[in-house]
PDB file of N, CA and C in Angstrom:
ATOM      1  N   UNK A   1       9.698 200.462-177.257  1.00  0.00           N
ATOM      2  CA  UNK A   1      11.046 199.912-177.295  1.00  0.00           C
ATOM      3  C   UNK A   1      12.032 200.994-176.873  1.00  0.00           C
ATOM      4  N   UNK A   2      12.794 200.472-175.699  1.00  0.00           N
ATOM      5  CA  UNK A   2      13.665 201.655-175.332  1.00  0.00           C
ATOM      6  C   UNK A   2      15.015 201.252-175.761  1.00  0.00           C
ATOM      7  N   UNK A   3      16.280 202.024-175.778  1.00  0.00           N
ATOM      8  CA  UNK A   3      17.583 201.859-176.305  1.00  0.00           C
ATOM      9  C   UNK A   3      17.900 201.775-177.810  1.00  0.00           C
ATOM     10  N   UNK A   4      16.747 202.391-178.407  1.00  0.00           N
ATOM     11  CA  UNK A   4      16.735 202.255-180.077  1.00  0.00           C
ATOM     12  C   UNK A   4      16.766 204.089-180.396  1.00  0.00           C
ATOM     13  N   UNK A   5      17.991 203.994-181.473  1.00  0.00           N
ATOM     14  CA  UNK A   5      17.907 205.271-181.805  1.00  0.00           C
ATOM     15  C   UNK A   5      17.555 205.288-183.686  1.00  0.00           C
ATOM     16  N   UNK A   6      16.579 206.047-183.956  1.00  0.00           N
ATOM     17  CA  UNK A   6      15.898 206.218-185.289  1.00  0.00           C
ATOM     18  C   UNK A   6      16.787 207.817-185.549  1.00  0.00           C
ATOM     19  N   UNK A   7      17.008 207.754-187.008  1.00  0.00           N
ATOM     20  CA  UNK A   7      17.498 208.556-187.868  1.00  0.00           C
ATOM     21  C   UNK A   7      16.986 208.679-189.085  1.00  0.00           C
ATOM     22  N   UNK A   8      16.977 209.674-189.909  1.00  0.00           N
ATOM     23  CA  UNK A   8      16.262 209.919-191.681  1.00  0.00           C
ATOM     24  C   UNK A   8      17.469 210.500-191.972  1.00  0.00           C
ATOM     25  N   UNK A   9      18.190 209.399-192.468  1.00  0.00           N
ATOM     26  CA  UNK A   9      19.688 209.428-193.289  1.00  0.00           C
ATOM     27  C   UNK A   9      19.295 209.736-194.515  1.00  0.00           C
ATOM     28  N   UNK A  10      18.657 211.401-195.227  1.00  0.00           N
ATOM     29  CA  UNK A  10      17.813 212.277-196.280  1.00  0.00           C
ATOM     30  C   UNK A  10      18.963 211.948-197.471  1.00  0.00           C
ATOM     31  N   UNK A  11      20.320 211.973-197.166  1.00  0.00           N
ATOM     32  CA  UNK A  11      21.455 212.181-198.295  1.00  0.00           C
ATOM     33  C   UNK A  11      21.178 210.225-199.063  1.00  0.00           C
ATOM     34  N   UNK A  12      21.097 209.719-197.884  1.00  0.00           N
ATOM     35  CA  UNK A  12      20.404 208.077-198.316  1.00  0.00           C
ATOM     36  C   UNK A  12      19.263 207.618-199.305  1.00  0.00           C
ATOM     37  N   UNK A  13      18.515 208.462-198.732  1.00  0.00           N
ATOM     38  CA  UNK A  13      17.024 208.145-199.057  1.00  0.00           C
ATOM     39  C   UNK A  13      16.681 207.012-198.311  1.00  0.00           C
ATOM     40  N   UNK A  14      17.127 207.124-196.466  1.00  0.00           N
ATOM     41  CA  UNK A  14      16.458 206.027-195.778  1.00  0.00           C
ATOM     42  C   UNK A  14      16.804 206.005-194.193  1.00  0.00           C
ATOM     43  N   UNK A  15      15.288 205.703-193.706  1.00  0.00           N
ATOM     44  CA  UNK A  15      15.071 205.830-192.176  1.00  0.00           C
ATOM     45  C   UNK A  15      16.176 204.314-191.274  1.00  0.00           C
ATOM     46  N   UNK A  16      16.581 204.690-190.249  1.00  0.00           N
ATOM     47  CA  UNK A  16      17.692 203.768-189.695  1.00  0.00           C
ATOM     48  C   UNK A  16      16.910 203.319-188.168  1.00  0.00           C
ATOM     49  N   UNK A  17      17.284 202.265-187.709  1.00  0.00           N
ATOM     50  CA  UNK A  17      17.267 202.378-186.354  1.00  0.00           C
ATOM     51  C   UNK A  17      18.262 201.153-185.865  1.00  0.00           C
ATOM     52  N   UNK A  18      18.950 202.171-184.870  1.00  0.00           N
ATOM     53  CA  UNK A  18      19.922 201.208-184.342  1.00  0.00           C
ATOM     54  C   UNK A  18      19.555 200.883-182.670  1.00  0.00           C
ATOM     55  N   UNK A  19      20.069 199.660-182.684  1.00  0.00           N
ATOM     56  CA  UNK A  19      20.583 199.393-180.986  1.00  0.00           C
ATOM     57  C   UNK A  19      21.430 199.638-180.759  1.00  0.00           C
ATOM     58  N   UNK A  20      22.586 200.806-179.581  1.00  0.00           N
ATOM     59  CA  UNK A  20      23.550 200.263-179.172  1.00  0.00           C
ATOM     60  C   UNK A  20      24.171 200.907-180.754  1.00  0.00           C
ATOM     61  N   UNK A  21      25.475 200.368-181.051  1.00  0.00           N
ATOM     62  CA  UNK A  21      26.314 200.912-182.378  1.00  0.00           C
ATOM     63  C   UNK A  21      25.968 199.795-183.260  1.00  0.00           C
ATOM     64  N   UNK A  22      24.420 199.153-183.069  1.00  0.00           N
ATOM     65  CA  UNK A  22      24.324 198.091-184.207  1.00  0.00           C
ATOM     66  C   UNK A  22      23.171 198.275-185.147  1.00  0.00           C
ATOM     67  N   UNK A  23      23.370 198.599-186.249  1.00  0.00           N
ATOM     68  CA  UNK A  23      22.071 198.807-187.520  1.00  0.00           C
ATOM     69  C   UNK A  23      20.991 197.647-187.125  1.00  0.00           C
ATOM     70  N   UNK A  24      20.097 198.234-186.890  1.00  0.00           N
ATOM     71  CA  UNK A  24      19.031 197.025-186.995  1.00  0.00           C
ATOM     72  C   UNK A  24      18.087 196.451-187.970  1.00  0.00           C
ATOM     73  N   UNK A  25      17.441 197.779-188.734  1.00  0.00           N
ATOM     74  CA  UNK A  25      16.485 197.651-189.233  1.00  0.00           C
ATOM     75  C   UNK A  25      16.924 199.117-190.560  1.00  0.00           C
ATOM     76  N   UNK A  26      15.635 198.977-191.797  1.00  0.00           N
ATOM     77  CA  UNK A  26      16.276 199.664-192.609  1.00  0.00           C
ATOM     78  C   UNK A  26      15.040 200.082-193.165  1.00  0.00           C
ATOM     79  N   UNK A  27      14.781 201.302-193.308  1.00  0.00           N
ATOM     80  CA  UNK A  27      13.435 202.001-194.671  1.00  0.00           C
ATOM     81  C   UNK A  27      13.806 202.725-195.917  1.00  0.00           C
ATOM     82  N   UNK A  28      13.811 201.853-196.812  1.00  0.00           N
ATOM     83  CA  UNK A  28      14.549 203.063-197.597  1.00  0.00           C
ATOM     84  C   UNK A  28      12.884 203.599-198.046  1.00  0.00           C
ATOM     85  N   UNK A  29      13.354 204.865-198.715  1.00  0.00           N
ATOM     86  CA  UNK A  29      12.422 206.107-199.285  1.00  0.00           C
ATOM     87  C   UNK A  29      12.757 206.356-200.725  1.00  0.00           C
ATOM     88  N   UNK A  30      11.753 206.987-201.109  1.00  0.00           N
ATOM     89  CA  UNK A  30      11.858 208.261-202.152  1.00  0.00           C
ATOM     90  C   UNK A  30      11.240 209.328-201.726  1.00  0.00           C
ATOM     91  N   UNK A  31      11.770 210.075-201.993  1.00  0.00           N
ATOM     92  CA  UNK A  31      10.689 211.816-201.457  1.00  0.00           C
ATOM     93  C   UNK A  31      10.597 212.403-202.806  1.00  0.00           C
ATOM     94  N   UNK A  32       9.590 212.983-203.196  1.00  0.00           N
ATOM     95  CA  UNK A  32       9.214 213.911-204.485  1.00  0.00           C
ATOM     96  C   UNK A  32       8.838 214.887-203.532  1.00  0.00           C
ATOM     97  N   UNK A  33       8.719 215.397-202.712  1.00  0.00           N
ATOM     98  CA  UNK A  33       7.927 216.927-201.846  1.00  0.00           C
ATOM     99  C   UNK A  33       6.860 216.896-201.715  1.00  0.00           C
ATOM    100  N   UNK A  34       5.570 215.622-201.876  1.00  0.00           N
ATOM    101  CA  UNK A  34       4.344 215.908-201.542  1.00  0.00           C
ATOM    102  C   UNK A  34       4.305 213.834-200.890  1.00  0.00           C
ATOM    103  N   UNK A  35       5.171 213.519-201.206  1.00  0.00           N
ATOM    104  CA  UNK A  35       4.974 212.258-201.127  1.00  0.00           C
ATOM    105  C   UNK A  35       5.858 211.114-200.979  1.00  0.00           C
ATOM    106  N   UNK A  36       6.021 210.443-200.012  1.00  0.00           N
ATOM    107  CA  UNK A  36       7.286 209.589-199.531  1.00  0.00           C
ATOM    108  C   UNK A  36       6.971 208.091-199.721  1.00  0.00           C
ATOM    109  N   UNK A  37       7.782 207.141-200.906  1.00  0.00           N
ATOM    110  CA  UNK A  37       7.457 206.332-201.020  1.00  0.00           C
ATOM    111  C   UNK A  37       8.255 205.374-200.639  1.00  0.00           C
ATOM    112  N   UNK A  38       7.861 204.771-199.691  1.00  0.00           N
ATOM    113  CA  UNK A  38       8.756 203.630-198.653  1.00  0.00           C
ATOM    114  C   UNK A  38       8.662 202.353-199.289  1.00  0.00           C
ATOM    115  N   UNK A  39       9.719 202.255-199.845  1.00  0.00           N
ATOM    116  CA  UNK A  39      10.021 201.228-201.334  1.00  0.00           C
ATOM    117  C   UNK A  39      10.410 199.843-201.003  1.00  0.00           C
ATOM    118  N   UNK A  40      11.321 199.703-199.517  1.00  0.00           N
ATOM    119  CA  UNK A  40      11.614 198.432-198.652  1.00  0.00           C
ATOM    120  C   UNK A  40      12.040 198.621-197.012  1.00  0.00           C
ATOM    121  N   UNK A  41      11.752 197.734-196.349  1.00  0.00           N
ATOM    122  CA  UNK A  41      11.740 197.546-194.830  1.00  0.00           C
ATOM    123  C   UNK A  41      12.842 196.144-195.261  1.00  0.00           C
ATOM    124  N   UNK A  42      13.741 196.536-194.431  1.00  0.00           N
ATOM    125  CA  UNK A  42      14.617 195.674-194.066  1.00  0.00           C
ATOM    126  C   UNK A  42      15.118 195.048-192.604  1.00  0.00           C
ATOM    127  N   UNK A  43      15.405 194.471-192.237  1.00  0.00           N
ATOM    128  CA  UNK A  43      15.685 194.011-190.791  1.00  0.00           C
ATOM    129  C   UNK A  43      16.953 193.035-190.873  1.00  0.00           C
ATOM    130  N   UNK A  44      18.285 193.336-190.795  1.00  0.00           N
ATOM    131  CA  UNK A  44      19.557 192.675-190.777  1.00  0.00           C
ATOM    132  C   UNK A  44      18.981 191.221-189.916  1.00  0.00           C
ATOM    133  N   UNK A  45      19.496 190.041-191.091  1.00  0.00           N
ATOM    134  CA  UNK A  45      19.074 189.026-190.205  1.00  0.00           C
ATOM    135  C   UNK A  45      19.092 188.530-188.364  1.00  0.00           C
ATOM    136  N   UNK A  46      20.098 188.731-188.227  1.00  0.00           N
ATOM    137  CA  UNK A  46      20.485 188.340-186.760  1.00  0.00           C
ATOM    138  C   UNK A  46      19.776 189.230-186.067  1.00  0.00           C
ATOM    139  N   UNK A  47      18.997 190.243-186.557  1.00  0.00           N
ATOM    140  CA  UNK A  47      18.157 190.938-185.058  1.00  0.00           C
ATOM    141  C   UNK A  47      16.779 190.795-185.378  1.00  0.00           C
ATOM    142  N   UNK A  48      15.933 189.626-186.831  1.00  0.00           N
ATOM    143  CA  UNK A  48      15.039 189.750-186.830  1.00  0.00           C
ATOM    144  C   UNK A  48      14.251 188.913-185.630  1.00  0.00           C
ATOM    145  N   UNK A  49      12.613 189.289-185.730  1.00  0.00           N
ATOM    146  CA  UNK A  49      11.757 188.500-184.731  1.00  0.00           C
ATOM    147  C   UNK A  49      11.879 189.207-183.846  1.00  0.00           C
ATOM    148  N   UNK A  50      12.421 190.632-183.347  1.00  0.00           N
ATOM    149  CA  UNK A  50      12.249 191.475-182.505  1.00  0.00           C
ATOM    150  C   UNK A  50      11.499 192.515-182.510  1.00  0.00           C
ATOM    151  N   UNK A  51      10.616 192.504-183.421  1.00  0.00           N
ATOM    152  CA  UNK A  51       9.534 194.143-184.161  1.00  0.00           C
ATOM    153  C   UNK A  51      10.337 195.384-184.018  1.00  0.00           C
ATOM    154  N   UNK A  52      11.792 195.297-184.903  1.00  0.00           N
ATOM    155  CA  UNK A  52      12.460 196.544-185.296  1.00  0.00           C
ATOM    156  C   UNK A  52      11.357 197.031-186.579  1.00  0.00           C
ATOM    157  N   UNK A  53      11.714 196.321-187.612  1.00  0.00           N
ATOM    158  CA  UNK A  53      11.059 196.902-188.688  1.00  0.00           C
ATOM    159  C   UNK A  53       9.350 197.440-188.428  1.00  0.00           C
ATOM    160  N   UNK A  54       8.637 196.860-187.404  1.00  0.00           N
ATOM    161  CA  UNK A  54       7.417 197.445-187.615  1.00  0.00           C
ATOM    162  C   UNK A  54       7.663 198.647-186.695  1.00  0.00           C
ATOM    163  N   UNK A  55       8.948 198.744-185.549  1.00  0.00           N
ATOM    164  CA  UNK A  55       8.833 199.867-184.666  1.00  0.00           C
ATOM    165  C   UNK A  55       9.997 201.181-185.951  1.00  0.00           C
ATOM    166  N   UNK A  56      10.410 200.804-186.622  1.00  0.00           N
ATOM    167  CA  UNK A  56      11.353 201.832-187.543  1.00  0.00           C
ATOM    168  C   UNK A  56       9.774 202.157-188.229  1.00  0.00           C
ATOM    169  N   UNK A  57       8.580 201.394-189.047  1.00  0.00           N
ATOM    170  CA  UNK A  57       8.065 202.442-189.714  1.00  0.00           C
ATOM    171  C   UNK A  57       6.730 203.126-188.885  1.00  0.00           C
ATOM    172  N   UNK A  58       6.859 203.023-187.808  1.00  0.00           N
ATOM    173  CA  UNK A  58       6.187 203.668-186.477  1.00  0.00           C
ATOM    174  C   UNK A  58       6.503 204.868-186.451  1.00  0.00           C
ATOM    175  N   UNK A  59       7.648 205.001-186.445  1.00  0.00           N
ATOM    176  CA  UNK A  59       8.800 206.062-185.909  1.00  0.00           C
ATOM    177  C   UNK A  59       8.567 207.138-187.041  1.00  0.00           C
ATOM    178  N   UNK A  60       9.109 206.532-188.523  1.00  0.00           N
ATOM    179  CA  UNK A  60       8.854 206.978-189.509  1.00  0.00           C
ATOM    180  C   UNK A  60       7.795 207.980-190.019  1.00  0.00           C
ATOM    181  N   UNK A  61       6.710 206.864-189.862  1.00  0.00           N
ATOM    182  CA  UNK A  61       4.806 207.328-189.954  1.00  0.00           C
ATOM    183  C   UNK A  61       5.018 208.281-189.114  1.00  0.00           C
ATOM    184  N   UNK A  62       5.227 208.552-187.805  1.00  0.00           N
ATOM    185  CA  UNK A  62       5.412 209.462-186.359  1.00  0.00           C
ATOM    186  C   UNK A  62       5.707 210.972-186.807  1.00  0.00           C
ATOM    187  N   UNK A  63       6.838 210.637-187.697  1.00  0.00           N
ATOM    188  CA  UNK A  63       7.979 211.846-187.880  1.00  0.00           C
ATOM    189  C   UNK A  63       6.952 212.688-189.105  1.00  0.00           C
ATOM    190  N   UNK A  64       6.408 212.038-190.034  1.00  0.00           N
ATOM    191  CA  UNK A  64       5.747 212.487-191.323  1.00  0.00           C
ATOM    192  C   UNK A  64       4.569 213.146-190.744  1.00  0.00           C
ATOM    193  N   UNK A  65       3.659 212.678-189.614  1.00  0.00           N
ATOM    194  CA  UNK A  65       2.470 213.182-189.241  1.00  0.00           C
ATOM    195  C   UNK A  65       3.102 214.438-188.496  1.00  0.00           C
ATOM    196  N   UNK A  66       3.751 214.507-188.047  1.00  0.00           N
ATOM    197  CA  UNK A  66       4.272 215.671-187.278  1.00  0.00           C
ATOM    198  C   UNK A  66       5.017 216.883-188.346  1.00  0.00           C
ATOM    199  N   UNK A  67       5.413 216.277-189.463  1.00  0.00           N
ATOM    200  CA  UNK A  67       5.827 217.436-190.269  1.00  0.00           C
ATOM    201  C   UNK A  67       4.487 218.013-191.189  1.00  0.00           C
ATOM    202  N   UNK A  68       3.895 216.543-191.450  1.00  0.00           N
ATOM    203  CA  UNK A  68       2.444 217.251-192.059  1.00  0.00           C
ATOM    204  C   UNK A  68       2.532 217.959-193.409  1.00  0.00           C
ATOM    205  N   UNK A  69       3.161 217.875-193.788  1.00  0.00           N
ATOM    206  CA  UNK A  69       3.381 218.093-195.864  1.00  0.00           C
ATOM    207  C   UNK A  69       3.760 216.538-196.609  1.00  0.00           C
ATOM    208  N   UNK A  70       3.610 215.657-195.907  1.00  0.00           N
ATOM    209  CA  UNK A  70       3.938 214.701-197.027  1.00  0.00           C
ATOM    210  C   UNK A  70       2.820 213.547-197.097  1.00  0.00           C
ATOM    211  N   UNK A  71       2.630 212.758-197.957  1.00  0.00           N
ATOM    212  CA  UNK A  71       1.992 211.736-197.498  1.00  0.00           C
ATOM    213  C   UNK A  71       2.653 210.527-197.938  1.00  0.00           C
ATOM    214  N   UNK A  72       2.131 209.317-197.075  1.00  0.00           N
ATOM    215  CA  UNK A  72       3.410 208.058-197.822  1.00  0.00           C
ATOM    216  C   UNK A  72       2.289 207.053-199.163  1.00  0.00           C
ATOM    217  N   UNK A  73       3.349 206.764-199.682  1.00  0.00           N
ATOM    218  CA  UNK A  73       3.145 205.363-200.263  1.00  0.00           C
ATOM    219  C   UNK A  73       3.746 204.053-200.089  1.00  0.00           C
ATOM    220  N   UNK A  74       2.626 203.052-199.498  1.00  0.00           N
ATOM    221  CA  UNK A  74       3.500 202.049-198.629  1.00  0.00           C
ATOM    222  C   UNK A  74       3.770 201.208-200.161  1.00  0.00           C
ATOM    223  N   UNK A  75       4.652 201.460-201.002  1.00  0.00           N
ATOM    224  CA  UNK A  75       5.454 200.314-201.974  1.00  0.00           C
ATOM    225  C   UNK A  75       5.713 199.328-201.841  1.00  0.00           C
ATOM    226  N   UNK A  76       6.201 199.262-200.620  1.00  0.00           N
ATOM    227  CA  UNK A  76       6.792 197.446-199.671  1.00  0.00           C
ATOM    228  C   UNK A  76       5.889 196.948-199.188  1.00  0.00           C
ATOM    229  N   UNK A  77       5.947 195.910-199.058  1.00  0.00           N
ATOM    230  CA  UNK A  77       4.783 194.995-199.236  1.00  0.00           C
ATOM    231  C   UNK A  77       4.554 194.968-197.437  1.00  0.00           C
ATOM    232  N   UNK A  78       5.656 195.161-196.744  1.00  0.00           N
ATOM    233  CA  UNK A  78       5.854 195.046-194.986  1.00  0.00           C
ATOM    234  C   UNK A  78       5.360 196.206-194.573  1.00  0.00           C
ATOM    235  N   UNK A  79       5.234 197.357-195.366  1.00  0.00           N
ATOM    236  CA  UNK A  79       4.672 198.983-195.045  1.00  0.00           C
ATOM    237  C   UNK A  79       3.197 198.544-195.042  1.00  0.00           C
ATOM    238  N   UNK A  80       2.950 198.257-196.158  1.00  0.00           N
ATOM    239  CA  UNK A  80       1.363 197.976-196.502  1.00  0.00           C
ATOM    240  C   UNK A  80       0.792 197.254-195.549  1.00  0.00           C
ATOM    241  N   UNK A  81       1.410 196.256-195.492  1.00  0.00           N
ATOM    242  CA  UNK A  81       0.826 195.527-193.905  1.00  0.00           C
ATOM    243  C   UNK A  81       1.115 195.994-192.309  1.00  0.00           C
ATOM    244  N   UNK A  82       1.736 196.991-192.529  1.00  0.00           N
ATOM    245  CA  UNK A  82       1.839 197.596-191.266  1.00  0.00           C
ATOM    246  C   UNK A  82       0.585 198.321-191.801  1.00  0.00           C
ATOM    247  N   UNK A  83       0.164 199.047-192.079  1.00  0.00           N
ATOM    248  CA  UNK A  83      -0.763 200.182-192.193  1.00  0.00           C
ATOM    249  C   UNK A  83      -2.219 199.375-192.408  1.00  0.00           C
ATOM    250  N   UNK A  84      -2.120 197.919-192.860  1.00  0.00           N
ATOM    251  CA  UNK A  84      -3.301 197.012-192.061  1.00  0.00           C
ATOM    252  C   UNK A  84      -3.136 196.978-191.392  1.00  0.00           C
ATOM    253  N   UNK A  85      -2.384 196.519-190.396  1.00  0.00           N
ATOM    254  CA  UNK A  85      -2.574 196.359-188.892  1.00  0.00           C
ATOM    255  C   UNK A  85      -2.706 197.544-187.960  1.00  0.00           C
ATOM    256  N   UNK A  86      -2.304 198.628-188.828  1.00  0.00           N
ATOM    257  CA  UNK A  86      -2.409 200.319-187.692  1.00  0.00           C
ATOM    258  C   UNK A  86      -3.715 201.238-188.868  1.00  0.00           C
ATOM    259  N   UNK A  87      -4.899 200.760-188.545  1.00  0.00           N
ATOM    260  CA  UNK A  87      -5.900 201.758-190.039  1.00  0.00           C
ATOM    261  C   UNK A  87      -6.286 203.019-189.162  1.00  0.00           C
ATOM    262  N   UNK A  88      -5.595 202.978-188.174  1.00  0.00           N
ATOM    263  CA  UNK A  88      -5.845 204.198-187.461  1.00  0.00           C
ATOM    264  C   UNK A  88      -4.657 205.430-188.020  1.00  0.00           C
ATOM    265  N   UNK A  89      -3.502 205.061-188.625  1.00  0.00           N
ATOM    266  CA  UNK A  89      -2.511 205.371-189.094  1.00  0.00           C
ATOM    267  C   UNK A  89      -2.587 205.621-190.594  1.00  0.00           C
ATOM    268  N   UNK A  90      -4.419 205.576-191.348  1.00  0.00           N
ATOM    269  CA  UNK A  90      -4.353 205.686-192.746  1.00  0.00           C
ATOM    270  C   UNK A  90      -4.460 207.029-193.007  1.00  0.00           C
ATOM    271  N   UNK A  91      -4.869 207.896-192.341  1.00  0.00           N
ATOM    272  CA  UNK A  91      -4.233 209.699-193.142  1.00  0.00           C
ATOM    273  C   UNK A  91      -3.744 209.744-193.140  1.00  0.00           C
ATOM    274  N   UNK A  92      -2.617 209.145-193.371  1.00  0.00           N
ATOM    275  CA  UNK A  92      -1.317 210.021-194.278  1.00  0.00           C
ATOM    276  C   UNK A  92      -0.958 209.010-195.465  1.00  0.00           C
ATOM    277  N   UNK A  93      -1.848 208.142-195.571  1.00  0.00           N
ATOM    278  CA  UNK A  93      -2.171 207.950-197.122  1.00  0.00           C
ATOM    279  C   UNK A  93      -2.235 208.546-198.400  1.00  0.00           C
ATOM    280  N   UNK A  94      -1.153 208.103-199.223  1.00  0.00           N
ATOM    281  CA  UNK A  94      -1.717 208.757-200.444  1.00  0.00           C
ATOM    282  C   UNK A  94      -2.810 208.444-201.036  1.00  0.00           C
ATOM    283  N   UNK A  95      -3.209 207.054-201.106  1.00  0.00           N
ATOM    284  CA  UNK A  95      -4.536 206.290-201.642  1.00  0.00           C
ATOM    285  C   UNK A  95      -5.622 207.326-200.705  1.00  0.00           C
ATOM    286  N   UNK A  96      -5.508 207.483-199.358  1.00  0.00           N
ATOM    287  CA  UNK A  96      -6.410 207.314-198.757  1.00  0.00           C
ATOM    288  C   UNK A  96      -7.127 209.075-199.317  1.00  0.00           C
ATOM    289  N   UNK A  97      -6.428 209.813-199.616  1.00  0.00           N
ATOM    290  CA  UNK A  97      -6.706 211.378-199.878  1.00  0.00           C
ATOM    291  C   UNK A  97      -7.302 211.344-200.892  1.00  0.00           C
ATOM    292  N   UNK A  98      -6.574 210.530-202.126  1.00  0.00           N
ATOM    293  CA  UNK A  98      -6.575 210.619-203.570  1.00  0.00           C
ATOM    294  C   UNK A  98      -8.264 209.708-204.001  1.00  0.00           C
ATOM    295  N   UNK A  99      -8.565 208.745-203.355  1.00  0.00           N
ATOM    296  CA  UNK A  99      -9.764 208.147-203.334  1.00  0.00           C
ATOM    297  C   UNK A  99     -11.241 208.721-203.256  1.00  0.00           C
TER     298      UNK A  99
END
């Protein structure tokens, strides 16, 4: 998806992605320092049915594998099923370490 800009609004506790000057989609977090728990995926009605929310926790997952100290917990029920549909995307599981 091109023309989408992703942000980790940290003072929030939550990942953004906009089109253009328009909020699209929403992750909020918790961070404890070993572990990021992505608590809800949101998608402002009027832009759903466009795969913002599964491309915001893409982005997300993206940013965490590349920093490599955290691992997530998908809390939201839309995380969890993203990470069925991507099991190529399960190390950075907390279940998946802790098991």
């Amino acid at each position: 998806m091109t023309g989408l800009r992703f942000t980790d609004e940290k003072d929030a506790s939550r990942y953004t992605l906009h089109r253009g000057d328009d909020l699209v989609s929403v992750l909020d977090y918790r961070d404890d320092g070993r572990t990021v728990a992505m608590t809800r995926a949101y998608t402002i009605p009027t832009f759903r049915g466009h795969g913002y929310a599964g491309e915001l926790v893409a982005r997300a997952v993206a940013q965490l594998e590349a920093s490599g100290d955290r691992e997530v917990i998908p809390v939201c029920w839309y995380v969890a099923e993203w990470f069925d549909a991507h099991p190529e995307r399960a190390g950075i599981l907390h279940a998946a370490r802790s098991a």
